[in-house]
C-alpha atoms as a PDB file:
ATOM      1  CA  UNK A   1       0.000   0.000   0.000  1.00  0.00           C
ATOM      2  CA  UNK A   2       0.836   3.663  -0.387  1.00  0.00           C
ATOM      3  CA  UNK A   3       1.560   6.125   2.078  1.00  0.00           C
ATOM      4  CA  UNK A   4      -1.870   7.734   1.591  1.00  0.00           C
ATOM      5  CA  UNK A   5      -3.671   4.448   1.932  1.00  0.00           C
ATOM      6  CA  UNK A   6      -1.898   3.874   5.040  1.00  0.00           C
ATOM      7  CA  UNK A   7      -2.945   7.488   6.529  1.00  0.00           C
ATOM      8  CA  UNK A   8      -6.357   6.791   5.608  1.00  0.00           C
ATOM      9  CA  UNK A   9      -6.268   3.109   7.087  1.00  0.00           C
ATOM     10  CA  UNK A  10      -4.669   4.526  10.359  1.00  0.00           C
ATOM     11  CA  UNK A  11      -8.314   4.925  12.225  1.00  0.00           C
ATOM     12  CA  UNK A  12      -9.300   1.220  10.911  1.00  0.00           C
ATOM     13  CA  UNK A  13      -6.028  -0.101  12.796  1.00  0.00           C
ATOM     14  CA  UNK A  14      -7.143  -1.403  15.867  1.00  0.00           C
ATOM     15  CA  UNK A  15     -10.423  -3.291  14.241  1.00  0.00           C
ATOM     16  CA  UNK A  16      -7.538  -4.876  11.442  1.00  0.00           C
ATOM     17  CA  UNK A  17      -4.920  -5.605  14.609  1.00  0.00           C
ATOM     18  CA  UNK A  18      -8.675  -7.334  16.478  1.00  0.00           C
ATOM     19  CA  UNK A  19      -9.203  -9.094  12.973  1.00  0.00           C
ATOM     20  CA  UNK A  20      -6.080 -10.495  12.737  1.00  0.00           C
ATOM     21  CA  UNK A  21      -5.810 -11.970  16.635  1.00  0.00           C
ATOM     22  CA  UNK A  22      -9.170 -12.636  16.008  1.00  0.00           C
ATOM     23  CA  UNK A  23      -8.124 -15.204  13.514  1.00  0.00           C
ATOM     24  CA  UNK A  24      -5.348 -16.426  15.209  1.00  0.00           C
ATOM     25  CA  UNK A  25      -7.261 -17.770  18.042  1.00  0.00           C
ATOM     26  CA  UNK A  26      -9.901 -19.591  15.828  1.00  0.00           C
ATOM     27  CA  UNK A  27      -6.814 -20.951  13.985  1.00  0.00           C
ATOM     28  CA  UNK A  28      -5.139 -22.579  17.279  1.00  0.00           C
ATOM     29  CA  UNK A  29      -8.790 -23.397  18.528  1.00  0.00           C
ATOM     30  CA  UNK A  30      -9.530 -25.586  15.479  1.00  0.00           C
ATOM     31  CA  UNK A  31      -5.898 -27.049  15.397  1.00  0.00           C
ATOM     32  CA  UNK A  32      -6.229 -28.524  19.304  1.00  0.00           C
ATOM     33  CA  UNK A  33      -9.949 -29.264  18.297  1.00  0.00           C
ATOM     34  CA  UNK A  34      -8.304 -31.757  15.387  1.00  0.00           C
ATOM     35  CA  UNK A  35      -5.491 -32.842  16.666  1.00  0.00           C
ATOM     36  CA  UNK A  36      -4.943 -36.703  16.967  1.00  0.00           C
ATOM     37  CA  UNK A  37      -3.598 -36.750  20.259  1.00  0.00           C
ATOM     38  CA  UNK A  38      -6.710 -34.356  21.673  1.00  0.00           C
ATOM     39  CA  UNK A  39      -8.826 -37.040  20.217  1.00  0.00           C
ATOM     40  CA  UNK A  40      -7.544 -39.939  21.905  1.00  0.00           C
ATOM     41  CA  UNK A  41      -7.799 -38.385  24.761  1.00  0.00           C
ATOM     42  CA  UNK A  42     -11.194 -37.103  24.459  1.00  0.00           C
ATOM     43  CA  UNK A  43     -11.963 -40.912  23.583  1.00  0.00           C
ATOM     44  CA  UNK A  44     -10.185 -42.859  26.433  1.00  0.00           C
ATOM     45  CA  UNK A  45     -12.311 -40.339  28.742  1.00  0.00           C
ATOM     46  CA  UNK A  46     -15.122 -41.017  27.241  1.00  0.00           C
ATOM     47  CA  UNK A  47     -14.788 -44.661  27.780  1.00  0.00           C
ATOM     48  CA  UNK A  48     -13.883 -44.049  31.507  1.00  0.00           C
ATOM     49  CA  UNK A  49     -17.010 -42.469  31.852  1.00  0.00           C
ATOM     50  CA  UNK A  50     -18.971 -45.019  29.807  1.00  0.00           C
ATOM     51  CA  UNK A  51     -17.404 -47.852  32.359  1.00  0.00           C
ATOM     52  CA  UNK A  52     -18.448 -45.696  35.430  1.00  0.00           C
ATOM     53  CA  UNK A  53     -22.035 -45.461  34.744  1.00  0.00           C
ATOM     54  CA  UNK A  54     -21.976 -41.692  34.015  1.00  0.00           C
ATOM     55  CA  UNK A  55     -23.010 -41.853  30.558  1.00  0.00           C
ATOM     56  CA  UNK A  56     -25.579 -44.121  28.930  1.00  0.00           C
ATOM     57  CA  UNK A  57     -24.293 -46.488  25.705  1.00  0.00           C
ATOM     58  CA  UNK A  58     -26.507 -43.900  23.722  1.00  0.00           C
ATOM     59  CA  UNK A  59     -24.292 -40.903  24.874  1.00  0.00           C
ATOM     60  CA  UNK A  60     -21.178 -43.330  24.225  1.00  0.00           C
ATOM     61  CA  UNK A  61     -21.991 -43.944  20.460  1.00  0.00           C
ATOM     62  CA  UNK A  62     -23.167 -40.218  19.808  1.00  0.00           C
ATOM     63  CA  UNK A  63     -20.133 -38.640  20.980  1.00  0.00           C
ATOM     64  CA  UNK A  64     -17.806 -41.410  20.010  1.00  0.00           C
ATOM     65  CA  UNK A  65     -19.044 -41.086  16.491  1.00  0.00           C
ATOM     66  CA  UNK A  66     -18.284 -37.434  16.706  1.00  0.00           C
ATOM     67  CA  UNK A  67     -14.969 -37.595  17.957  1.00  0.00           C
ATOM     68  CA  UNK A  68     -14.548 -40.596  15.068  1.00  0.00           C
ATOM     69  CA  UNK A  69     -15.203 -38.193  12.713  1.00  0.00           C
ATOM     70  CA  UNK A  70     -12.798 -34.964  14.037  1.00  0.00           C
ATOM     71  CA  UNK A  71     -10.177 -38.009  14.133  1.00  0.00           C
ATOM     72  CA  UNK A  72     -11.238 -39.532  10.763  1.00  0.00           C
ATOM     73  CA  UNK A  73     -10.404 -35.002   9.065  1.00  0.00           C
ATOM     74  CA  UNK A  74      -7.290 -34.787  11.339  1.00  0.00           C
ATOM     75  CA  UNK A  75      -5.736 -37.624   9.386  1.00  0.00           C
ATOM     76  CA  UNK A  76      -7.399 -37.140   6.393  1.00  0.00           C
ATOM     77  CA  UNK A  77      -6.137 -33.247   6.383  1.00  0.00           C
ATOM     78  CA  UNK A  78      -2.682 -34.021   7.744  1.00  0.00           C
ATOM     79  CA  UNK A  79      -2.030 -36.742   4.535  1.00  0.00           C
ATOM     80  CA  UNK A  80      -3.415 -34.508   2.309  1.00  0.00           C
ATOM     81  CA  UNK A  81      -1.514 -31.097   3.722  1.00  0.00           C
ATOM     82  CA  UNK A  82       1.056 -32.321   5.726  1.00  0.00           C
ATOM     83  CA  UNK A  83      -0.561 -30.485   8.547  1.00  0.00           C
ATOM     84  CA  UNK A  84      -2.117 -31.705  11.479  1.00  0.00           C
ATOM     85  CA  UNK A  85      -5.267 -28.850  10.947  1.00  0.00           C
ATOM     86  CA  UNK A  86      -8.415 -28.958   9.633  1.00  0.00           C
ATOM     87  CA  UNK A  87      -9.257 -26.997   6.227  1.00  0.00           C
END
């Protein structure tokens, strides 16, 4: 950009510098949200609570099916990209 279009941008700074950090957060959010080793996690508590009686088998094969899935687009997105994020 120009020098002009810079002064003119200067008042629209601090809603571009929110933007950006804005971004940044949903990017790191949705890269612990896919991540493999979040998953696994997610699942082996899941199945603690399944064996403890706080969660009916319903509740076990909704959310395991979920967290199937985020697993199933982790690895699907990290062969494809070489990244361990979602697209």
């Amino acid at each position: 950009m120009g020098l002009i279009s810079e002064v003119l941008l200067l008042p629209l700074a601090p809603a571009r510098a929110s933007g950006w950090a804005i971004r940044q957060v949903m990017n790191e959010a949705e890269r612990i949200y896919y991540d493999p080793a979040t998953v696994r996690a997610e699942l082996a508590r899941l199945e603690q609570q399944l064996e403890s009686g706080e969660i009916t088998e319903e509740e076990f094969d909704q959310q395991e099916d979920e967290l199937l899935d985020r697993l199933e687009i982790a690895s699907r997105t990290s062969a494809g990209l070489g990244q361990g994020t979602a697209p």
